[in-house]
Protein backbone atom coordinates (compact mmCIF):
# COMPACT_ATOMS: atom_id res chain seq x y z
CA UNK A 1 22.34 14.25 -8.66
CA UNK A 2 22.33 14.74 -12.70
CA UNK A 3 20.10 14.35 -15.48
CA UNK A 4 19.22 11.25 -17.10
CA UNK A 5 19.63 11.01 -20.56
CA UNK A 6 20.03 7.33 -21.73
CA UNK A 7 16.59 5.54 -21.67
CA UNK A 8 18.27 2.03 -21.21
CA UNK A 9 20.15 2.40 -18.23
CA UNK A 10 18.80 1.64 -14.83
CA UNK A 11 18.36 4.46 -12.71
CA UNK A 12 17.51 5.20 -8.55
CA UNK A 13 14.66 8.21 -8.55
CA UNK A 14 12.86 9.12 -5.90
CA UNK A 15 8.83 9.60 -5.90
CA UNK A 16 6.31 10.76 -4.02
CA UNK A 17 3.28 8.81 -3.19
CA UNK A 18 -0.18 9.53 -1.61
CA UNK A 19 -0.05 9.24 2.28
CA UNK A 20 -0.37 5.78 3.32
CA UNK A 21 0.13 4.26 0.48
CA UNK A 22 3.61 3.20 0.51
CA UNK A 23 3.42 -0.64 0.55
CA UNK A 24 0.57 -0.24 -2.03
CA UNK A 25 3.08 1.33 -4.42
CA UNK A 26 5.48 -1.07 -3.79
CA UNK A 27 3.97 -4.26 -4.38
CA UNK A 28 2.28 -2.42 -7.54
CA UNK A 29 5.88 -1.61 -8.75
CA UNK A 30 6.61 -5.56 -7.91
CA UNK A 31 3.39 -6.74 -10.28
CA UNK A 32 4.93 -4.60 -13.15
CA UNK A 33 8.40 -5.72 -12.74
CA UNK A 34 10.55 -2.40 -11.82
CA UNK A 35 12.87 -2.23 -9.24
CA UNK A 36 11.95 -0.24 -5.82
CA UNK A 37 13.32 0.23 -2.43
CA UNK A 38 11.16 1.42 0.80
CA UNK A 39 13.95 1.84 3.64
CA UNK A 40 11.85 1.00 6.77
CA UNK A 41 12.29 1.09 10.09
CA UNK A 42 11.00 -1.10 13.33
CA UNK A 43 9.23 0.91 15.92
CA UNK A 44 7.09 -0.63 19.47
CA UNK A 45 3.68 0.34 18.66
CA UNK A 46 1.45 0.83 22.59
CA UNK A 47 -2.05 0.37 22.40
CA UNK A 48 -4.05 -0.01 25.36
CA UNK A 49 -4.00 -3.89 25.80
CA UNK A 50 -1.03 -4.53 23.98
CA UNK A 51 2.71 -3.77 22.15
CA UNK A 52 3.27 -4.82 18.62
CA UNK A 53 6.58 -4.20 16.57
CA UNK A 54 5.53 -2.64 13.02
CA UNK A 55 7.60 -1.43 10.16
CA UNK A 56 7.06 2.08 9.23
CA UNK A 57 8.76 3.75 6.28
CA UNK A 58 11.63 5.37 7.11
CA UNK A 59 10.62 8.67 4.93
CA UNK A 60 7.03 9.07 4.81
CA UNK A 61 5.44 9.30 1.72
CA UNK A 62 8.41 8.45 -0.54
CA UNK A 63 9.98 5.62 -2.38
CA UNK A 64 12.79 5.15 -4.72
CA UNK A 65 12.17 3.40 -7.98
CA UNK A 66 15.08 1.49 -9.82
CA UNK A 67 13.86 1.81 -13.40
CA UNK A 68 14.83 2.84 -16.96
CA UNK A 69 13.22 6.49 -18.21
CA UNK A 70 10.37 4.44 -19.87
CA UNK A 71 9.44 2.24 -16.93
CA UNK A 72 9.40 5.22 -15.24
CA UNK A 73 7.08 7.12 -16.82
CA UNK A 74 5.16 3.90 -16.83
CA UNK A 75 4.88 3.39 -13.47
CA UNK A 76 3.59 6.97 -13.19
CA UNK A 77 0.61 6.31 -15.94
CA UNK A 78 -0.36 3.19 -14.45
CA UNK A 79 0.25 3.42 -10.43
CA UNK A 80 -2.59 5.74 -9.28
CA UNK A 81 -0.94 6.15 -5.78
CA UNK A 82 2.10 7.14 -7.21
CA UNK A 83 2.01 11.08 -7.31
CA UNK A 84 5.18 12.40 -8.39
CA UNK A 85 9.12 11.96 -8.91
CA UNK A 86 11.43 14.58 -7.23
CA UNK A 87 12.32 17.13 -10.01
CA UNK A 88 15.39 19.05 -11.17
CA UNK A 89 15.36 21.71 -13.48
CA UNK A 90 11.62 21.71 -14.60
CA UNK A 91 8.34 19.92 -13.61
CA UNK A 92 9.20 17.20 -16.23
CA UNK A 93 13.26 16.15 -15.30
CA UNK A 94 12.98 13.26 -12.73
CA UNK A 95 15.92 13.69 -10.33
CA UNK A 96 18.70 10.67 -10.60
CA UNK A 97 20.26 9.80 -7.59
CA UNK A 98 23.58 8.13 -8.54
CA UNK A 99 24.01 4.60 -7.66
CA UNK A 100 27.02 5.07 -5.02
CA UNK A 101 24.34 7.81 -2.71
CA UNK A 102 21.76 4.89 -2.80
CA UNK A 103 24.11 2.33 -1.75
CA UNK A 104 25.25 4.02 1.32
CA UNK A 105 21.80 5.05 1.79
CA UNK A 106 20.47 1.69 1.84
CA UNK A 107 23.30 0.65 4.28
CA UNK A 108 22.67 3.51 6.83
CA UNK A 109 19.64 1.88 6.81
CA UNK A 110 20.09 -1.66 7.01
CA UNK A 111 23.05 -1.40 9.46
CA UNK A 112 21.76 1.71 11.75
CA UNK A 113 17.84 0.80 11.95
CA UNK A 114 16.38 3.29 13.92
CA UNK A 115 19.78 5.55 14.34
CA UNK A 116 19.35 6.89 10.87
CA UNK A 117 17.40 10.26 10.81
CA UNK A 118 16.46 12.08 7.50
CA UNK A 119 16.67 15.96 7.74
CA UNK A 120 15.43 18.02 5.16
CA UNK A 121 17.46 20.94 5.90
CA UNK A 122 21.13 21.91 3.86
CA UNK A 123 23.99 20.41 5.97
CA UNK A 124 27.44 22.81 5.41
CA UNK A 125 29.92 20.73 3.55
CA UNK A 126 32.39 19.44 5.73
CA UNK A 127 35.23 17.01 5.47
CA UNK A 128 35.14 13.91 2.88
CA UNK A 129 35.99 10.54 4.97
CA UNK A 130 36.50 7.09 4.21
CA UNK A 131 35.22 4.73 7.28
CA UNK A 132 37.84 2.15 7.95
CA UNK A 133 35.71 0.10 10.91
CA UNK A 134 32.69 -0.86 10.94
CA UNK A 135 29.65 -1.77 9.54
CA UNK A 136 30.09 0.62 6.81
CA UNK A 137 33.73 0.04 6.16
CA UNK A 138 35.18 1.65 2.98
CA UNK A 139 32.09 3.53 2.49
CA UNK A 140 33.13 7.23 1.83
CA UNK A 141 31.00 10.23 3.27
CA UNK A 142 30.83 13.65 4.67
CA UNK A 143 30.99 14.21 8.10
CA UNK A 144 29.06 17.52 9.79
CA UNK A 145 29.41 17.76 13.78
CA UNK A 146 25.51 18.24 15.39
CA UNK A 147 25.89 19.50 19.05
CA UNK A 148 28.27 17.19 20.93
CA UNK A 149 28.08 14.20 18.25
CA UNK A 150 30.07 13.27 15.08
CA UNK A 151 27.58 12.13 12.48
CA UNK A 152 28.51 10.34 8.84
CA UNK A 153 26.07 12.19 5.95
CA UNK A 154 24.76 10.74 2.77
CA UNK A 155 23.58 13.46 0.55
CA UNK A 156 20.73 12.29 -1.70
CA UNK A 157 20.15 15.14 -3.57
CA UNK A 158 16.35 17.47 -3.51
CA UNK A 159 14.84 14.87 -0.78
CA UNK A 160 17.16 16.13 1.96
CA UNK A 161 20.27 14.29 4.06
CA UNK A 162 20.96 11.16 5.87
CA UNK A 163 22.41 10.81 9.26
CA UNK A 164 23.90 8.28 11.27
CA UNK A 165 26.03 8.54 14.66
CA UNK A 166 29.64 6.96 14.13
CA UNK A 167 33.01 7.38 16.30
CA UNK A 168 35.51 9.47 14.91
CA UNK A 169 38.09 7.07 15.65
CA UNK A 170 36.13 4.48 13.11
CA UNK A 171 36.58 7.73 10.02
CA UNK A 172 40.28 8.59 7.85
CA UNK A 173 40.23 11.99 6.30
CA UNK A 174 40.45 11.88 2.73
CA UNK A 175 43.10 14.60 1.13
C-alpha cells in the first residue's frame, strides 16, 4: 500500500459503502464511467419451497474503485451510497492498493469461488513463493500454515488478507 500522488494515473482503492448497497454503487460507478470491481461469490440460497443460486459480495460492504484521484473524489460527491475509502495516514489519504495485490486478488477470486476467505486479522509473514501449477501459475505470494492446511495469502493492505487452499507441491520458494 502507498500514497497516491499523481492525479492522472489509474489507481485500485478500496471503499466502503452503505449495507446493501453494493450493486447500487456499482452500476452508479458504471453510469459515471470509473472503473470498479465487486469480487462475488455463488452461494445455494434455501427457502421454504425452493433453492436459488445468488451472487453475494465476497466482502460485504466494500468495493474497489479503479479511478484517478479526481474521479475519486467524484464518485464520493456524487454516489450517496458510497460512504468512505479505506484511509492511511489521516481521514483524507485514500489507501492505494498496488496493481500486482489486485490482480492476484481478483484471481483468488475468479479461480477459487467460494475457497477464498477474507480475514481481517494480521497474518505473520512467512515465506515469499512463486506458484509454478495451477490456476494461479507464476503468481507470487506469501504462504502462512492455518491448522493442518497450506494456504497462498494476498495482502491487500488496511481491509485485511486473502486466503486460498493450494498444495505445497504446486509452490517454489523464492530466495
Amino acid at each position: 500500500m502507498y500514497i497516491c500522488t499523481v492525479d492522472s494515473k489509474l489507481h485500485w482503492y478500496a471503499a466502503y459503502v452503505k449495507s446493501c448497497q453494493e450493486f447500487k454503487v456499482a452500476e452508479a460507478l458504471a453510469r459515471l464511467g470509473i472503473g470498479y470491481y465487486l469480487p462475488l461469490r455463488r452461494e445455494i440460497r434455501k427457502w421454504s419451497d425452493r433453492r436459488k443460486v445468488v451472487e453475494r459480495p465476497v466482502i460485504a460492504r466494500v468495493i474497489f474503485v479503479h479511478a484517478t484521484e479526481t474521479d475519486r473524489v467524484r464518485a464520493l460527491r456524487e454516489i450517496p451510497a458510497l460512504h468512505r475509502y479505506i484511509t492511511f495516514d489521516g481521514p483524507y489519504t485514500a489507501a492505494v492498493i498496488r496493481d500486482a495485490e489486485m490482480e492476484t486478488f481478483q484471481a483468488m477470486v475468479e479461480l477459487g469461488g467460494e475457497k477464498v476467505e477474507l480475514s481481517a486479522a494480521p497474518i505473520a509473514p512467512g515465506d515469499r513463493v512463486r506458484i509454478v501449477s495451477g490456476p494461479l501459475a507464476g503468481r507470487q505470494c506469501e504462504v502462512v500454515q492455518v491448522g493442518s492446511r497450506h494456504c497462498v495469502v494476498a495482502r491487500l493492505g488496511l481491509i485485511g488478507t486473502a486466503t486460498m487452499e493450494l498444495s505445497t507441491a504446486t509452490l517454489e520458494k523464492i530466495e
